[in-house]
PDB file of N, CA and C in Angstrom:
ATOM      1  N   UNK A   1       0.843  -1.183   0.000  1.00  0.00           N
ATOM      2  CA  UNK A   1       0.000   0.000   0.000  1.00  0.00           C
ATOM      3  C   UNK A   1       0.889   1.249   0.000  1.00  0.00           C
ATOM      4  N   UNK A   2       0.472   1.970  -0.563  1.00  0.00           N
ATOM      5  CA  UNK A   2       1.304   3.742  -0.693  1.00  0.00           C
ATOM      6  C   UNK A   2       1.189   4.341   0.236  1.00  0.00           C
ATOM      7  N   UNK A   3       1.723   5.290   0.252  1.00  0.00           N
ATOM      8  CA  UNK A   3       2.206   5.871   1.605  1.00  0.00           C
ATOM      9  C   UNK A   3       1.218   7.178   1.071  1.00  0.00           C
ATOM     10  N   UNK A   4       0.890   8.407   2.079  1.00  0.00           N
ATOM     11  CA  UNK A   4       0.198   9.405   2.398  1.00  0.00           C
ATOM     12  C   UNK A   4       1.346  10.360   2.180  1.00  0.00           C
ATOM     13  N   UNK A   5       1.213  11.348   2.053  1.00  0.00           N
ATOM     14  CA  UNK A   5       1.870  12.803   2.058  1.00  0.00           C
ATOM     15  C   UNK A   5       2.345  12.830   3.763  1.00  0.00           C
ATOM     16  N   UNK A   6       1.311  12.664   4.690  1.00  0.00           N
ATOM     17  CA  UNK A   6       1.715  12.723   5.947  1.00  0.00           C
ATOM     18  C   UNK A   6       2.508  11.650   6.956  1.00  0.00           C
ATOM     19  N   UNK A   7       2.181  10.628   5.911  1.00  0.00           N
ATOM     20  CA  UNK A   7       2.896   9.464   6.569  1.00  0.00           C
ATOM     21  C   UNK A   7       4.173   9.496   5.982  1.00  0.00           C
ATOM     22  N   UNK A   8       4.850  10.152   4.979  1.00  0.00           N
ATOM     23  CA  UNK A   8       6.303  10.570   4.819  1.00  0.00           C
ATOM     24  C   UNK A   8       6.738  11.748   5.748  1.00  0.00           C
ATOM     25  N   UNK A   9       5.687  12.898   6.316  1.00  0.00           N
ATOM     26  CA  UNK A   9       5.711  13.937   7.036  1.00  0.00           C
ATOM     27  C   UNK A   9       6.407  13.083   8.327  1.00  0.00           C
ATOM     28  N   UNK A  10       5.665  12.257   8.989  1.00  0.00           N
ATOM     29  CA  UNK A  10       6.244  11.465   9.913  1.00  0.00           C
ATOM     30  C   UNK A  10       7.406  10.662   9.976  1.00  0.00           C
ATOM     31  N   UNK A  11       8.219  10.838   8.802  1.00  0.00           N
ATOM     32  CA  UNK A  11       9.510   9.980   9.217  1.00  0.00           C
ATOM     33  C   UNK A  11      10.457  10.786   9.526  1.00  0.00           C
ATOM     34  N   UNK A  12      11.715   9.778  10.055  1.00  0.00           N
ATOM     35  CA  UNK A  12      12.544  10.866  10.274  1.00  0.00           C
ATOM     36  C   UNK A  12      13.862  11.216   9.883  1.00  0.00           C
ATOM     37  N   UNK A  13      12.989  12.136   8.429  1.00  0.00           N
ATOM     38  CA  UNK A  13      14.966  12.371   7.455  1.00  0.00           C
ATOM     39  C   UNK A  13      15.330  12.977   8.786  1.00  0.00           C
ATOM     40  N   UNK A  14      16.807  13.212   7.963  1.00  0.00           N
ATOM     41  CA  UNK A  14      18.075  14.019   8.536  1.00  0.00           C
ATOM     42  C   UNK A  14      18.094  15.411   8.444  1.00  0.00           C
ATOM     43  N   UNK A  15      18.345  15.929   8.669  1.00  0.00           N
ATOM     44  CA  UNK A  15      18.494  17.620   8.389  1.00  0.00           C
ATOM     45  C   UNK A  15      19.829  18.039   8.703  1.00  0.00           C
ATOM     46  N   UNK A  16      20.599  19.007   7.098  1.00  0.00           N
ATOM     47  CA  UNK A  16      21.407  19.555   7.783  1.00  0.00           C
ATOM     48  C   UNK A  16      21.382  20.723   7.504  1.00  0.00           C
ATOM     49  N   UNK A  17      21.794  21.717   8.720  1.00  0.00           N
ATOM     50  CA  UNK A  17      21.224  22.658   9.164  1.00  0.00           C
ATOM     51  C   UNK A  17      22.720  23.502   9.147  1.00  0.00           C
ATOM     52  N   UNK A  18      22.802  24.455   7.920  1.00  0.00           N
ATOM     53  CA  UNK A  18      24.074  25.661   8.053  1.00  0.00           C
ATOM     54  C   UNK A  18      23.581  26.632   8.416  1.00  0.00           C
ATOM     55  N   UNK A  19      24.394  27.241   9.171  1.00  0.00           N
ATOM     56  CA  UNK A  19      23.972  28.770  10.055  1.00  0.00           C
ATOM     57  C   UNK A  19      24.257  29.848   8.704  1.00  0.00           C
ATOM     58  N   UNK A  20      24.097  30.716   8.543  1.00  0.00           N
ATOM     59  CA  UNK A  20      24.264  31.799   7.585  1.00  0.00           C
ATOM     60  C   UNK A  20      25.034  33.075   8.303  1.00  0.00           C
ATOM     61  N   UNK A  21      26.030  32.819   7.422  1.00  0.00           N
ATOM     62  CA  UNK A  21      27.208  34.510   8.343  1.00  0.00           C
ATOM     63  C   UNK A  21      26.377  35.386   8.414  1.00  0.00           C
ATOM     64  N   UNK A  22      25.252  35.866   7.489  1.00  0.00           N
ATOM     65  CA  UNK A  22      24.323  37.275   7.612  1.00  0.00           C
ATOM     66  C   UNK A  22      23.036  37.043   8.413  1.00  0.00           C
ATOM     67  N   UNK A  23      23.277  35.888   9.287  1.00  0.00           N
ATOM     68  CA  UNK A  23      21.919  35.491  10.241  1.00  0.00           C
ATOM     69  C   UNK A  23      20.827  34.753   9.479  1.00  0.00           C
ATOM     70  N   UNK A  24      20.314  33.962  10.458  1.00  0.00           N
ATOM     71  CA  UNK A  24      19.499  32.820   9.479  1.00  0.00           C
ATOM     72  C   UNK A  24      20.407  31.805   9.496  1.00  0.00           C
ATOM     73  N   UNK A  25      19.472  30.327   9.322  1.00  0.00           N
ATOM     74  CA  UNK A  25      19.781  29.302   8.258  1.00  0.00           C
ATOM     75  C   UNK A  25      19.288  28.460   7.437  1.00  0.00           C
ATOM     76  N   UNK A  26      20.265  27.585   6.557  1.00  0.00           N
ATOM     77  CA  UNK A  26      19.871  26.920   5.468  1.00  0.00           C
ATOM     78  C   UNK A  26      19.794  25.994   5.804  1.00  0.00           C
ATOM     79  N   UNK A  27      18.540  25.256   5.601  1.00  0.00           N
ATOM     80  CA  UNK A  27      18.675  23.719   6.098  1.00  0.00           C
ATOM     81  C   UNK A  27      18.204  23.138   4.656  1.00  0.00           C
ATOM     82  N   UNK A  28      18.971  21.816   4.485  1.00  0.00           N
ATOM     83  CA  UNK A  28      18.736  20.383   3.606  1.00  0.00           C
ATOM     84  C   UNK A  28      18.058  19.182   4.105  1.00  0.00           C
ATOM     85  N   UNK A  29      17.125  18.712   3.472  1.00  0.00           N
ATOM     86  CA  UNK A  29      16.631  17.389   3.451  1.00  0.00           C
ATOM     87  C   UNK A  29      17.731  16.266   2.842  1.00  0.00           C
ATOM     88  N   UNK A  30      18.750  16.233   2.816  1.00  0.00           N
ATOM     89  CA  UNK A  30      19.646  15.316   2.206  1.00  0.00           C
ATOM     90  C   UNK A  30      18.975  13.842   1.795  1.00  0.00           C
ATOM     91  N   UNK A  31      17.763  12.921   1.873  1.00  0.00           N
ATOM     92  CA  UNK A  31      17.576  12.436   1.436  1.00  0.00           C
ATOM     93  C   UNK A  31      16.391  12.426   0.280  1.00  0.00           C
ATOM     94  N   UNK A  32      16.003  13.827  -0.018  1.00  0.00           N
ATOM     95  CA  UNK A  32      14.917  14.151  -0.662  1.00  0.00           C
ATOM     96  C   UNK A  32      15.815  15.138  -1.574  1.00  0.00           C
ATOM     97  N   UNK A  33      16.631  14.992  -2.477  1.00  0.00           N
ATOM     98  CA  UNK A  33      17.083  16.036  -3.638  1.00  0.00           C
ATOM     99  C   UNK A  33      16.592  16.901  -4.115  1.00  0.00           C
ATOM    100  N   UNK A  34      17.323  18.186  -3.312  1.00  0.00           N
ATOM    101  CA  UNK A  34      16.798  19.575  -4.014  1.00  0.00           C
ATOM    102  C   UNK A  34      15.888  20.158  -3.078  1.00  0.00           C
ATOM    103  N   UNK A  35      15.567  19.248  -1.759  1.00  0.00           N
ATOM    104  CA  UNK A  35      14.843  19.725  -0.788  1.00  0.00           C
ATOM    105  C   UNK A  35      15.349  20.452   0.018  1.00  0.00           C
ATOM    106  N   UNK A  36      15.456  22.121   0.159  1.00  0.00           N
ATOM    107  CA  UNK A  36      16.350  23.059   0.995  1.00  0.00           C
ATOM    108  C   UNK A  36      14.862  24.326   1.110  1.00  0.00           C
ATOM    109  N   UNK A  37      15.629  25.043   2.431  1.00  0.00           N
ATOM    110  CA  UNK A  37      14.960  25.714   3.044  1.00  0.00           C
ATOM    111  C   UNK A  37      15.599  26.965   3.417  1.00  0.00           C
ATOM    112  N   UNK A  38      14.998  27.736   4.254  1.00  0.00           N
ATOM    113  CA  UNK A  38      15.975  28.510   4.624  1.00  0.00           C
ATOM    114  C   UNK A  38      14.867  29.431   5.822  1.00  0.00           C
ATOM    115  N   UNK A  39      15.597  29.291   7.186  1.00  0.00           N
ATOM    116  CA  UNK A  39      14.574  30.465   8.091  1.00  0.00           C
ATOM    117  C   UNK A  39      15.292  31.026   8.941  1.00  0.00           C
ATOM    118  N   UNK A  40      14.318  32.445   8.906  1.00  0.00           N
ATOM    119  CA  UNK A  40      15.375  33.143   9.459  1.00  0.00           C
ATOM    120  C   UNK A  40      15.793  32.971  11.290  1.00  0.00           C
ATOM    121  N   UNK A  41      15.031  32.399  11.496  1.00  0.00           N
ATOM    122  CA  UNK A  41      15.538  31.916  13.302  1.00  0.00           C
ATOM    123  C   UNK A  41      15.206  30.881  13.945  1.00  0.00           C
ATOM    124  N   UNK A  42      16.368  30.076  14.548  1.00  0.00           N
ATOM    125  CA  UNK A  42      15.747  28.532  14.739  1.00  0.00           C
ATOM    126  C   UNK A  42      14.321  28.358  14.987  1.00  0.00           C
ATOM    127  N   UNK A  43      13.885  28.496  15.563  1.00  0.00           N
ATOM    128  CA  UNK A  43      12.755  28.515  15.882  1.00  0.00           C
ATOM    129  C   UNK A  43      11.819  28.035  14.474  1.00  0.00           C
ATOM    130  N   UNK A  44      12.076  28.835  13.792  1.00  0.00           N
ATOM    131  CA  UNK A  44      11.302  28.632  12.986  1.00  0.00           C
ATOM    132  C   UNK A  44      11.979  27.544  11.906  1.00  0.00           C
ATOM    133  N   UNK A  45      12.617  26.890  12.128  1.00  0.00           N
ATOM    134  CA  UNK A  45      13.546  25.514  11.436  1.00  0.00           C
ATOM    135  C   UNK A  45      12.369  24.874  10.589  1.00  0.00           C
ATOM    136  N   UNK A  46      11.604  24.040  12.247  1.00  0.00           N
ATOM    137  CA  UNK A  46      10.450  22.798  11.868  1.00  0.00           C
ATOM    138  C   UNK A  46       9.499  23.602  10.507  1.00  0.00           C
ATOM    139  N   UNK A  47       8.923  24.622  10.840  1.00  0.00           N
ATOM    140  CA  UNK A  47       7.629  24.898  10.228  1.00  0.00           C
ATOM    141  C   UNK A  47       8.537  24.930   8.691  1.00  0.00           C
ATOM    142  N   UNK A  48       9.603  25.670   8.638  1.00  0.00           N
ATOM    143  CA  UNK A  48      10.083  25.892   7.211  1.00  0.00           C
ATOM    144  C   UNK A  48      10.483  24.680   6.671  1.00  0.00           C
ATOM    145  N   UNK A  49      11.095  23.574   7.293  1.00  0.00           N
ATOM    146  CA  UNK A  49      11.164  22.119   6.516  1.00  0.00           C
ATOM    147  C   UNK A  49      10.467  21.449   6.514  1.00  0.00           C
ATOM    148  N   UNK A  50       8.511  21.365   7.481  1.00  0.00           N
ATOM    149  CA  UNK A  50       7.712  21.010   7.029  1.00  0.00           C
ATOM    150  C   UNK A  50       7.261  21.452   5.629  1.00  0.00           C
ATOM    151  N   UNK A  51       7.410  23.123   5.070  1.00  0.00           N
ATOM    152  CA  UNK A  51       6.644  23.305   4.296  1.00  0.00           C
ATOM    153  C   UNK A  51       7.366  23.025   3.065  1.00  0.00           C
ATOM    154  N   UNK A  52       8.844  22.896   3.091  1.00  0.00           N
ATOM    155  CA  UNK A  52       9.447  22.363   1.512  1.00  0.00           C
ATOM    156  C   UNK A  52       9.626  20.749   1.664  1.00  0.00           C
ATOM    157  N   UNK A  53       9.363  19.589   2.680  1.00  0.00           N
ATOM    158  CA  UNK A  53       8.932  19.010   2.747  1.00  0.00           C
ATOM    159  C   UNK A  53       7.661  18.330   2.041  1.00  0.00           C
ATOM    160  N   UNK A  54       6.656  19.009   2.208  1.00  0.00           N
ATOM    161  CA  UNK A  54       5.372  18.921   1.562  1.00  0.00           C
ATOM    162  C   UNK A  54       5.379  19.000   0.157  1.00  0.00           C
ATOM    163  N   UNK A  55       5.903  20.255   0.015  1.00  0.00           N
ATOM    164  CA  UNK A  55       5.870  20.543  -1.559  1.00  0.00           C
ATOM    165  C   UNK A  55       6.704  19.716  -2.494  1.00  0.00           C
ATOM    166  N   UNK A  56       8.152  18.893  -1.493  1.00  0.00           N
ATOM    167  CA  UNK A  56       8.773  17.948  -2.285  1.00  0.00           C
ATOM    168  C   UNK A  56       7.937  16.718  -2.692  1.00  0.00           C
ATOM    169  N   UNK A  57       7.354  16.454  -1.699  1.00  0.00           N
ATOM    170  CA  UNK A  57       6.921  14.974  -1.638  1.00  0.00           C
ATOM    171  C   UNK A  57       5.799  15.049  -2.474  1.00  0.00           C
ATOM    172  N   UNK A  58       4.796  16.558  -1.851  1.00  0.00           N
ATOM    173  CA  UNK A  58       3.678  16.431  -2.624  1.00  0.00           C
ATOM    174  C   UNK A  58       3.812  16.079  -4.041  1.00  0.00           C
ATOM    175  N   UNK A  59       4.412  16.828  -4.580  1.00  0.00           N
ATOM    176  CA  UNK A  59       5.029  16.979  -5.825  1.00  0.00           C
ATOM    177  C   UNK A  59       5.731  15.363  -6.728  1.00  0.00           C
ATOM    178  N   UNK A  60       6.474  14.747  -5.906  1.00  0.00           N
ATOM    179  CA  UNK A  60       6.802  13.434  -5.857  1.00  0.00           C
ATOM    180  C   UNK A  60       5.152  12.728  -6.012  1.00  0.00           C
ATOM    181  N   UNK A  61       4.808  12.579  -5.299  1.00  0.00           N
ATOM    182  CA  UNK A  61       3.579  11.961  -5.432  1.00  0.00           C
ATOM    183  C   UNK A  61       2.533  12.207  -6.347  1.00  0.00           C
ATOM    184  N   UNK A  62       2.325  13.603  -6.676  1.00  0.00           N
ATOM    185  CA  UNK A  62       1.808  13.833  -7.921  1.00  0.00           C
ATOM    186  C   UNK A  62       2.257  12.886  -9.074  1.00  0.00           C
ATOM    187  N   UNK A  63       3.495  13.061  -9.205  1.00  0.00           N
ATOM    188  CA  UNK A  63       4.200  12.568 -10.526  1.00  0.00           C
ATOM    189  C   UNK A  63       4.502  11.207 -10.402  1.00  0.00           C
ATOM    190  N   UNK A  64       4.294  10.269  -9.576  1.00  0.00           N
ATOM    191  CA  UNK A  64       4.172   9.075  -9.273  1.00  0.00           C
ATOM    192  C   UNK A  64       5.929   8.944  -9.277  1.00  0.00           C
ATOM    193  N   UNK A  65       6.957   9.814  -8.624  1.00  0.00           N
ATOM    194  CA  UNK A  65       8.389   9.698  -8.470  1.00  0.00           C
ATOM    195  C   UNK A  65       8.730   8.621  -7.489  1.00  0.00           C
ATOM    196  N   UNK A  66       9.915   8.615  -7.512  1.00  0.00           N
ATOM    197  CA  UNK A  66      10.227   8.051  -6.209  1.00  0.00           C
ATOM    198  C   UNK A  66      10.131   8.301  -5.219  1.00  0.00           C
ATOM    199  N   UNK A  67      10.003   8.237  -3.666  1.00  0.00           N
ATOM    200  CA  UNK A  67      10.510   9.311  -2.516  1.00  0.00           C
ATOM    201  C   UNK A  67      11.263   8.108  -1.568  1.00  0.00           C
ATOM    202  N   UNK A  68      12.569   8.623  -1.583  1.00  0.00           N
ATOM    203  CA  UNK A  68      13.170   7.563  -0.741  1.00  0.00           C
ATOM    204  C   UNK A  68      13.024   8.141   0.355  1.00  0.00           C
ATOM    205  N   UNK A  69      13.295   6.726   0.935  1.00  0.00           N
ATOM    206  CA  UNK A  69      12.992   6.616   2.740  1.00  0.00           C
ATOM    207  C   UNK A  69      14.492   7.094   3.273  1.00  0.00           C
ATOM    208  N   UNK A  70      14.033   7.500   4.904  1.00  0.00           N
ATOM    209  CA  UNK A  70      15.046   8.295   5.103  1.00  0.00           C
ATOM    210  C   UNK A  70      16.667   7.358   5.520  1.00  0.00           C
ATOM    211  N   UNK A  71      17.591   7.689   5.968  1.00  0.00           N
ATOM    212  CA  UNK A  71      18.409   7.102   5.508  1.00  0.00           C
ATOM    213  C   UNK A  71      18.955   7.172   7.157  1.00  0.00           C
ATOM    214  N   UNK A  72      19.468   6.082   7.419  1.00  0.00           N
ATOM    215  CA  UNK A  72      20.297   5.707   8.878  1.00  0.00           C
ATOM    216  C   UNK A  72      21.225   6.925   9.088  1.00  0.00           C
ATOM    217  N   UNK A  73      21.433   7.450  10.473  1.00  0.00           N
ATOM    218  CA  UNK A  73      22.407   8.567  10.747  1.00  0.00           C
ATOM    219  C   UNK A  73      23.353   8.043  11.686  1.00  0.00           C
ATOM    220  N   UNK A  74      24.428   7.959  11.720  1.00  0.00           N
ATOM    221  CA  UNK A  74      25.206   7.795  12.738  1.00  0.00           C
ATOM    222  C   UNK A  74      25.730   9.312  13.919  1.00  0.00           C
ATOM    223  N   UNK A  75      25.600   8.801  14.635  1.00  0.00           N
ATOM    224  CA  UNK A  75      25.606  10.069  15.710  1.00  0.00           C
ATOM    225  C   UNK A  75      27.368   9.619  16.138  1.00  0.00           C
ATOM    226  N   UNK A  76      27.786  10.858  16.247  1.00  0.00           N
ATOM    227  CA  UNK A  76      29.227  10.841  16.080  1.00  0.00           C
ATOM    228  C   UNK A  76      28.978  12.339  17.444  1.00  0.00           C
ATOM    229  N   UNK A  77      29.993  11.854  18.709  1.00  0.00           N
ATOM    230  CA  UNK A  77      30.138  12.761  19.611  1.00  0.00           C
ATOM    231  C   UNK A  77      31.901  13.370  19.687  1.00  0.00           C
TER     232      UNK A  77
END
């Protein structure tokens, strides 16, 4: 069975998250290509990679694309 727009909302890519020298940052979906964001204060991180999130996948799903699943992270201290 296919997956929902929200039931990809619920997994859990990776994010990487560059600070911006002029304030703000850029964050990547690294397992969703071409999925980037950008807000201007943490805070507002989640809501801005929910919403290019959506529009990736939605979009994916429109077009019957792929959407790969998110990808194992190793946590490195």
């Amino acid at each position: 069975m296919a997956k929902a727009l929200e039931d990809y909302l619920k997994l859990p890519y990776p994010l990487v998250i560059t600070p911006d020298d002029e304030g703000g940052y850029g964050v990547e979906v690294p397992d969703l290509p071409g999925c980037v964001t950008y807000a201007d204060k943490w805070e507002d991180i989640p809501d801005r990679v929910r919403e290019a999130m959506t529009s990736w996948i939605g979009s994916a799903l429109k077009h019957s694309d792929p959407i790969p699943e998110p990808s194992i992270v190793e946590l490195r201290s």
